[in-house]
PDB file of N, CA and C in Angstrom:
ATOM      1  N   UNK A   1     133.033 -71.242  73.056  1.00  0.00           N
ATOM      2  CA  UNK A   1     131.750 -71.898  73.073  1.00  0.00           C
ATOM      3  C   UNK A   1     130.672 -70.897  72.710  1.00  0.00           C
ATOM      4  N   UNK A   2     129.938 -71.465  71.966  1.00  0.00           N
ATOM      5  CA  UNK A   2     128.796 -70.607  71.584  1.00  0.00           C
ATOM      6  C   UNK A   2     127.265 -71.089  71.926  1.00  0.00           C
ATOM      7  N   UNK A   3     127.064 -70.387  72.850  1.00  0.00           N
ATOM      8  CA  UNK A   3     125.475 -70.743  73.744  1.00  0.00           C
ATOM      9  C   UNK A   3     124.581 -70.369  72.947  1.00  0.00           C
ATOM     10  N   UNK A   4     124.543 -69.093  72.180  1.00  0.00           N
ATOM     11  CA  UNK A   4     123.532 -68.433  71.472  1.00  0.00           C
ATOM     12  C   UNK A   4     123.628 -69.667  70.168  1.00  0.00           C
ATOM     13  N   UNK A   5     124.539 -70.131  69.639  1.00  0.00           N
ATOM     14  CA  UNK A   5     124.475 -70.938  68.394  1.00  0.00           C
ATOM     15  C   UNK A   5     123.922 -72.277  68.900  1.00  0.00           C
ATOM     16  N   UNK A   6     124.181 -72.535  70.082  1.00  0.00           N
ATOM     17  CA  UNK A   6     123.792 -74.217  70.159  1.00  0.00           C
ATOM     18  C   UNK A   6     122.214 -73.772  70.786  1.00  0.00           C
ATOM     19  N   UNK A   7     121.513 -72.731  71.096  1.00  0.00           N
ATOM     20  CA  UNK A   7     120.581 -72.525  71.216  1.00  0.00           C
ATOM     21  C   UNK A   7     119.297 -72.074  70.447  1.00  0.00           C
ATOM     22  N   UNK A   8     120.421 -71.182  69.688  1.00  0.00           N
ATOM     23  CA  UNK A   8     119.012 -71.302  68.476  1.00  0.00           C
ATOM     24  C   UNK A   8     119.000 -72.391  67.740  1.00  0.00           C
ATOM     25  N   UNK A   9     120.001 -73.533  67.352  1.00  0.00           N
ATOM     26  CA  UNK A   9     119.736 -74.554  66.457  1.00  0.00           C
ATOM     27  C   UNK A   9     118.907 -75.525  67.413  1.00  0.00           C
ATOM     28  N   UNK A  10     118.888 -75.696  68.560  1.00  0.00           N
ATOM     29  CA  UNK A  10     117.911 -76.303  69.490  1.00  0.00           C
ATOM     30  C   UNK A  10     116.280 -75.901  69.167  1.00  0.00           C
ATOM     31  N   UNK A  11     115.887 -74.131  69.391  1.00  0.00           N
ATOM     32  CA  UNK A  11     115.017 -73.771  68.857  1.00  0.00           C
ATOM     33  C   UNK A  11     114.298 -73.848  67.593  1.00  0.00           C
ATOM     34  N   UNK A  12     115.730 -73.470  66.819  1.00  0.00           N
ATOM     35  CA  UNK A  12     114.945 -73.933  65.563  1.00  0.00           C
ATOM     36  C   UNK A  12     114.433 -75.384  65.151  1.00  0.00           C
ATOM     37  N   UNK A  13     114.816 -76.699  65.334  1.00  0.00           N
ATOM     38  CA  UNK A  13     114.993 -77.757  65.280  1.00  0.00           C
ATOM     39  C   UNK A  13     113.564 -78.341  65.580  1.00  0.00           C
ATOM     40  N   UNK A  14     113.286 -77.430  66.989  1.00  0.00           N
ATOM     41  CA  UNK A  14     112.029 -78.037  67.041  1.00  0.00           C
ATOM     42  C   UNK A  14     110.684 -76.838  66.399  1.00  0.00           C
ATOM     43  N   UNK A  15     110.862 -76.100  65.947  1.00  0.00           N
ATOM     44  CA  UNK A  15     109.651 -75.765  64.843  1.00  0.00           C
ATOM     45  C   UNK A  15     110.209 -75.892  63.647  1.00  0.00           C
ATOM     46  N   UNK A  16     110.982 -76.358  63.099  1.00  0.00           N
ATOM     47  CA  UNK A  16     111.474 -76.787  61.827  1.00  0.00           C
ATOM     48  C   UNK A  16     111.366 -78.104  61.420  1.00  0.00           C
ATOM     49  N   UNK A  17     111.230 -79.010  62.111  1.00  0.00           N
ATOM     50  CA  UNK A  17     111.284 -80.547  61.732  1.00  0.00           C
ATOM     51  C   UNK A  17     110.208 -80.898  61.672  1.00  0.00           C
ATOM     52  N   UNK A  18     110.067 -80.480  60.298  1.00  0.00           N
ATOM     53  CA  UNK A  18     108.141 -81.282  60.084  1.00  0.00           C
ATOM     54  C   UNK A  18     108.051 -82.644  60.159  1.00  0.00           C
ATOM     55  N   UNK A  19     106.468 -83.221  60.686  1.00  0.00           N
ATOM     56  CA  UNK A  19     106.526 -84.101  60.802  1.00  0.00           C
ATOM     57  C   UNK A  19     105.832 -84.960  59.550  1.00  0.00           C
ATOM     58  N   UNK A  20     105.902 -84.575  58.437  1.00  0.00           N
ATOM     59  CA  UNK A  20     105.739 -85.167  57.342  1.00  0.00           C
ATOM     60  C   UNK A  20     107.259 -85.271  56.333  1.00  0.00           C
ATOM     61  N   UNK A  21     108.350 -84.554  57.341  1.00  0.00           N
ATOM     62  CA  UNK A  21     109.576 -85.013  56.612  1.00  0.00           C
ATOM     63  C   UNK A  21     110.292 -86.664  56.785  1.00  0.00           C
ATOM     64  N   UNK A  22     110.682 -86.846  56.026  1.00  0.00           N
ATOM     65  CA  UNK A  22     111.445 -88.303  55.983  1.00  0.00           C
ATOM     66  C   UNK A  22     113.086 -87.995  55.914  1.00  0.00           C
ATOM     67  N   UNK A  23     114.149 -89.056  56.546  1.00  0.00           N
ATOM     68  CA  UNK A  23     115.250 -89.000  56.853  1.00  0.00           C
ATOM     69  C   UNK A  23     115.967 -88.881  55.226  1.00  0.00           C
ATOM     70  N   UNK A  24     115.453 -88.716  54.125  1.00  0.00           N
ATOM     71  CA  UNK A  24     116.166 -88.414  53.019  1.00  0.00           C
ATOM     72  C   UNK A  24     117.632 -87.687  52.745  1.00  0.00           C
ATOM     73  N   UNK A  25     118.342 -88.011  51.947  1.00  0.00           N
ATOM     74  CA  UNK A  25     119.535 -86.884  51.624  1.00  0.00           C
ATOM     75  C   UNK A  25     119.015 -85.354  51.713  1.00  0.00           C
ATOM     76  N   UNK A  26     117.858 -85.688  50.339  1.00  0.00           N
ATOM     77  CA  UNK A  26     117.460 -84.355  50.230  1.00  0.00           C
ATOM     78  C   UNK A  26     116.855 -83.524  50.804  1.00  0.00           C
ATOM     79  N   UNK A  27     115.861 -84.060  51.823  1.00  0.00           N
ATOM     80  CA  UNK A  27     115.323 -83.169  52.496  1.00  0.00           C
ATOM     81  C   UNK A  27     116.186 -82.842  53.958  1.00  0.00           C
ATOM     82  N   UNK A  28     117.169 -83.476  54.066  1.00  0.00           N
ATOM     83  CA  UNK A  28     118.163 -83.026  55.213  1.00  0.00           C
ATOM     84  C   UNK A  28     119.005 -82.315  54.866  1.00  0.00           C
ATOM     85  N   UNK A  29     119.556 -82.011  53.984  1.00  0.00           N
ATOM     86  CA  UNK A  29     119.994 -81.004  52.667  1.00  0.00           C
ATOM     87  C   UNK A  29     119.779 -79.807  52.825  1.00  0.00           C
ATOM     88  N   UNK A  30     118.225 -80.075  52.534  1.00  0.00           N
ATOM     89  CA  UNK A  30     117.134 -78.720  52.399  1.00  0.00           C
ATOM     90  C   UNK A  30     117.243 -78.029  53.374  1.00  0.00           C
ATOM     91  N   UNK A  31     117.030 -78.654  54.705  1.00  0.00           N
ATOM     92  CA  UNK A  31     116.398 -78.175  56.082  1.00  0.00           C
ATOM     93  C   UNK A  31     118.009 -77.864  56.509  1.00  0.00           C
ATOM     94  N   UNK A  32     119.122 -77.751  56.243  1.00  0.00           N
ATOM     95  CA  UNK A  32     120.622 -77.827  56.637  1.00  0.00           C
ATOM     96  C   UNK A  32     120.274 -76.445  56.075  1.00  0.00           C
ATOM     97  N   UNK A  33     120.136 -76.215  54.836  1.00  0.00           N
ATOM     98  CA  UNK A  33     120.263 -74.758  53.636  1.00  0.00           C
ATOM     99  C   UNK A  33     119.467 -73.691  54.694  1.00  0.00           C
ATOM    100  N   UNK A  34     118.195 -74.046  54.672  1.00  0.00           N
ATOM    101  CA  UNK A  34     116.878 -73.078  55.582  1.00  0.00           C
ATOM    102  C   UNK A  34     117.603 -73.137  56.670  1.00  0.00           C
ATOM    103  N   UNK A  35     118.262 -73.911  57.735  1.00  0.00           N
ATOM    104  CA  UNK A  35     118.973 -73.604  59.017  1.00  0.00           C
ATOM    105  C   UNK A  35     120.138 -72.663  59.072  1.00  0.00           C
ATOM    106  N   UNK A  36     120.640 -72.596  58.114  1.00  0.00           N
ATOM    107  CA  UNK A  36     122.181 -71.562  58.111  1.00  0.00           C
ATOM    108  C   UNK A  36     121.259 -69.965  57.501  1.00  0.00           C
ATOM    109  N   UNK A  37     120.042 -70.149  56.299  1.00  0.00           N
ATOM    110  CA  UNK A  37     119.776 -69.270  55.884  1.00  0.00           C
ATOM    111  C   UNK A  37     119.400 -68.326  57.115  1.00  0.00           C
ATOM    112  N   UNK A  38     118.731 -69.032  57.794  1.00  0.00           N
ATOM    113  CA  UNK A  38     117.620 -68.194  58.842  1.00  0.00           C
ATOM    114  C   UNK A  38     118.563 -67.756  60.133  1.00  0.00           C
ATOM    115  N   UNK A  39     120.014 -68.538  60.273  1.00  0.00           N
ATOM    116  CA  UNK A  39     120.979 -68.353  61.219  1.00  0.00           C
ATOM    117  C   UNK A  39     121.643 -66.945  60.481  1.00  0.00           C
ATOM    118  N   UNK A  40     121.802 -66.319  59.271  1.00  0.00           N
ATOM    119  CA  UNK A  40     122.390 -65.676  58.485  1.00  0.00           C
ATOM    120  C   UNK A  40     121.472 -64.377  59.193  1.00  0.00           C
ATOM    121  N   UNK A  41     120.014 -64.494  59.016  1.00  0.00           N
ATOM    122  CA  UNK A  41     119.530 -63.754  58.737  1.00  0.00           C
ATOM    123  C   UNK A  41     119.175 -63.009  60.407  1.00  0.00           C
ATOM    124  N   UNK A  42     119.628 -63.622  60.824  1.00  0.00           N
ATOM    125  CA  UNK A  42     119.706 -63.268  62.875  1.00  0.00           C
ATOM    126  C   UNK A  42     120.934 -63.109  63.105  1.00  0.00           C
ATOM    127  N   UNK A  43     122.454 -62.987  62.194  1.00  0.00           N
ATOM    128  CA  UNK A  43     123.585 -62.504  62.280  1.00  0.00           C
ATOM    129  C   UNK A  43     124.588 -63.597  63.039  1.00  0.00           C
ATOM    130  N   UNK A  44     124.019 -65.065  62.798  1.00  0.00           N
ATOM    131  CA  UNK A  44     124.554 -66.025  63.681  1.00  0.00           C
ATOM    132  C   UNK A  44     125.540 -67.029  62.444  1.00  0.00           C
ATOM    133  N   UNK A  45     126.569 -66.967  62.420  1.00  0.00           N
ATOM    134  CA  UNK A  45     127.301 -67.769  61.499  1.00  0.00           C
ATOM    135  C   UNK A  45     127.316 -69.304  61.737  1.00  0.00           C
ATOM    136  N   UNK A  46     127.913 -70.146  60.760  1.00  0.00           N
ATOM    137  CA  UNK A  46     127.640 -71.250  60.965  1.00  0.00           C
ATOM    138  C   UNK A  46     128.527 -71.814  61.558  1.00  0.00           C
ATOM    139  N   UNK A  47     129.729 -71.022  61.682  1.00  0.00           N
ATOM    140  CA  UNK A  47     130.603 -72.222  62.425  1.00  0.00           C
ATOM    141  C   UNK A  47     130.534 -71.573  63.967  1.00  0.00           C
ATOM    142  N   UNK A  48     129.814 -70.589  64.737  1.00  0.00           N
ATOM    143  CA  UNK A  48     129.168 -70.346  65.856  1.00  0.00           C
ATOM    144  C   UNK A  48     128.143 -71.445  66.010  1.00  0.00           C
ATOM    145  N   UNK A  49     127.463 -72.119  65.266  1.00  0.00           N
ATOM    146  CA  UNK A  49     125.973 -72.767  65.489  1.00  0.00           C
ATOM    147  C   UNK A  49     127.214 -74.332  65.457  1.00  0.00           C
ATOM    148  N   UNK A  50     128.580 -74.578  64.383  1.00  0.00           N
ATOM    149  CA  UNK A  50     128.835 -76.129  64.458  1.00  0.00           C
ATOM    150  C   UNK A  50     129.969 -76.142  65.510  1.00  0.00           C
ATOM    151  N   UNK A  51     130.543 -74.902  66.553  1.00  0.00           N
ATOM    152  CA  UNK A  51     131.659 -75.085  67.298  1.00  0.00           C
ATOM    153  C   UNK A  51     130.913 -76.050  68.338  1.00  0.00           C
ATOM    154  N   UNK A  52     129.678 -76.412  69.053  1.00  0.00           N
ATOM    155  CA  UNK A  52     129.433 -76.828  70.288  1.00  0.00           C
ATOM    156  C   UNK A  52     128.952 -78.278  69.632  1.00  0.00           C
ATOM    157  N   UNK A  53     128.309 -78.013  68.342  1.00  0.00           N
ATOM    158  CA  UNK A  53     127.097 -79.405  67.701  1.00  0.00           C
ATOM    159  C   UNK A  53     127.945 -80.195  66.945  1.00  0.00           C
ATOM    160  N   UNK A  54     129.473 -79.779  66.011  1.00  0.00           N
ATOM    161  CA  UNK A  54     129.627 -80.470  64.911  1.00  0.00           C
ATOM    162  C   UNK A  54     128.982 -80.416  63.899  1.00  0.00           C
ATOM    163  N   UNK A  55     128.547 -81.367  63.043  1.00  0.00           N
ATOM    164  CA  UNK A  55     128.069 -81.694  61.998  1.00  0.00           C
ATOM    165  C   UNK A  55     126.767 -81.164  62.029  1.00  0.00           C
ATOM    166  N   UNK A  56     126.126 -80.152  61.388  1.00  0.00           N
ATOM    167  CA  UNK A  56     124.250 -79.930  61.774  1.00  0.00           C
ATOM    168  C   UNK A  56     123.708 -80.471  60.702  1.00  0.00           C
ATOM    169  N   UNK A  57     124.352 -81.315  59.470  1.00  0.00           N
ATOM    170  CA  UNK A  57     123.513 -82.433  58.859  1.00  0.00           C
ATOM    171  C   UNK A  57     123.299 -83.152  60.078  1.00  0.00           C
ATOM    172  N   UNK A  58     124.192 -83.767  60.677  1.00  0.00           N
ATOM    173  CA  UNK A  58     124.149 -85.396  61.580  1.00  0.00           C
ATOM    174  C   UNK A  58     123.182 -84.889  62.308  1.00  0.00           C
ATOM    175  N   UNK A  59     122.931 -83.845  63.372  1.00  0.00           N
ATOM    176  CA  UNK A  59     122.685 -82.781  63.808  1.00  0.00           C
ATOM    177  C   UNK A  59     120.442 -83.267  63.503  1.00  0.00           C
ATOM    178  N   UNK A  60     120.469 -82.437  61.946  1.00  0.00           N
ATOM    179  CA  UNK A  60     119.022 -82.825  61.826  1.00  0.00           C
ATOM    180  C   UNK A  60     118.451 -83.927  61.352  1.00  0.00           C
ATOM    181  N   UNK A  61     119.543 -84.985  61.161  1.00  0.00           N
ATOM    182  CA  UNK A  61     119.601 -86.077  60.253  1.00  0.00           C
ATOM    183  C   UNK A  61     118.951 -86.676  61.914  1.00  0.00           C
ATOM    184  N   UNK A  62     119.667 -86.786  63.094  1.00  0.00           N
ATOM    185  CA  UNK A  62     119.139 -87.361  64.244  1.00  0.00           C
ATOM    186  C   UNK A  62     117.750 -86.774  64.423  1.00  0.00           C
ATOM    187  N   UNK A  63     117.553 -85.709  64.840  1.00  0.00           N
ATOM    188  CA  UNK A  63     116.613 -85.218  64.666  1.00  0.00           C
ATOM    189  C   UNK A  63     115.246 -85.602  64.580  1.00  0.00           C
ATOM    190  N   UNK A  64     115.339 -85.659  62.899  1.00  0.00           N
ATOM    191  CA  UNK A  64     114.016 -86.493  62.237  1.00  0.00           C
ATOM    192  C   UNK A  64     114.062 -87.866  62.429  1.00  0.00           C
ATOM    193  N   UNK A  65     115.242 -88.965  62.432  1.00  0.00           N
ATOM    194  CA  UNK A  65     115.093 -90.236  62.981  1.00  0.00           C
ATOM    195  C   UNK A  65     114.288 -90.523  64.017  1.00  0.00           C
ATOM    196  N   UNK A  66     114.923 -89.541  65.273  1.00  0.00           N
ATOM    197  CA  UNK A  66     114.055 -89.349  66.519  1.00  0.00           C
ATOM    198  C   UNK A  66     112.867 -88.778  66.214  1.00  0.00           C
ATOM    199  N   UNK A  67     112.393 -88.126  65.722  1.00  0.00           N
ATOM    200  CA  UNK A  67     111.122 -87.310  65.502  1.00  0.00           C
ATOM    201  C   UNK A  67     109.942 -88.730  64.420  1.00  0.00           C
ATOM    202  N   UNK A  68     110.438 -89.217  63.892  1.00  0.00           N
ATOM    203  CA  UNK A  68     109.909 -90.083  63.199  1.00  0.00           C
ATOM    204  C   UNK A  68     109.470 -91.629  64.311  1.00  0.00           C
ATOM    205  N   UNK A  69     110.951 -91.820  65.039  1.00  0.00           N
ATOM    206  CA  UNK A  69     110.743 -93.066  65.935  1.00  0.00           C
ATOM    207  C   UNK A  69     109.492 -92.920  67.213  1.00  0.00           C
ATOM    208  N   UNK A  70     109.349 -91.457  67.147  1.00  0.00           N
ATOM    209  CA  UNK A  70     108.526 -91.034  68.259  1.00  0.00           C
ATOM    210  C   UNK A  70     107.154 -91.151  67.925  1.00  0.00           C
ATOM    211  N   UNK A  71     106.596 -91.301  66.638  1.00  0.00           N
ATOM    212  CA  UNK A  71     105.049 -91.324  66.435  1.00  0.00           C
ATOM    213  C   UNK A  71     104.931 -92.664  66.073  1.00  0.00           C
ATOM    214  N   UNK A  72     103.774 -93.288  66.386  1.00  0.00           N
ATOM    215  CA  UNK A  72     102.150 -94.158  66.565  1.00  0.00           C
ATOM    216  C   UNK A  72     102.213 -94.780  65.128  1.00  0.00           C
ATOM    217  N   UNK A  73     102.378 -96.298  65.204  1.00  0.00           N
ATOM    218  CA  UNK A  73     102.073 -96.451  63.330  1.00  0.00           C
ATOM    219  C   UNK A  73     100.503 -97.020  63.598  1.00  0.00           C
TER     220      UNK A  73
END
């Protein structure tokens, strides 16, 4: 089990999920690429960050659903 991996993708998740993003392929794509990059760059591999989460598309794909269902139309 990896605490440090399911913790920084927690951290990151929430200053990473802008709230002008939409549940797109591509921009869940994007934000998947910038999540492993920035996990790379703190010496944290990705299958440390998917042993506890699985999938970290599904992962930020929920994410922004939730982050989107949560604001005021």
């Amino acid at each position: 089990m990896s605490t440090r991996g399911t913790n920084f993708l927690h951290k990151w998740l929430s200053g990473n999920v802008p709230e002008t993003v939409g549940a797109d392929i591509i921009s869940v794509a994007d934000l998947t690429q910038k999540l492993f990059a920035d996990a790379k760059a703190l010496g944290i591999n990705s299958a440390e960050i998917e042993e506890d989460t699985g999938s970290v598309y599904e992962v930020i794909l929920d994410a922004i659903v939730h982050h989107d269902a949560g604001v005021a139309d």
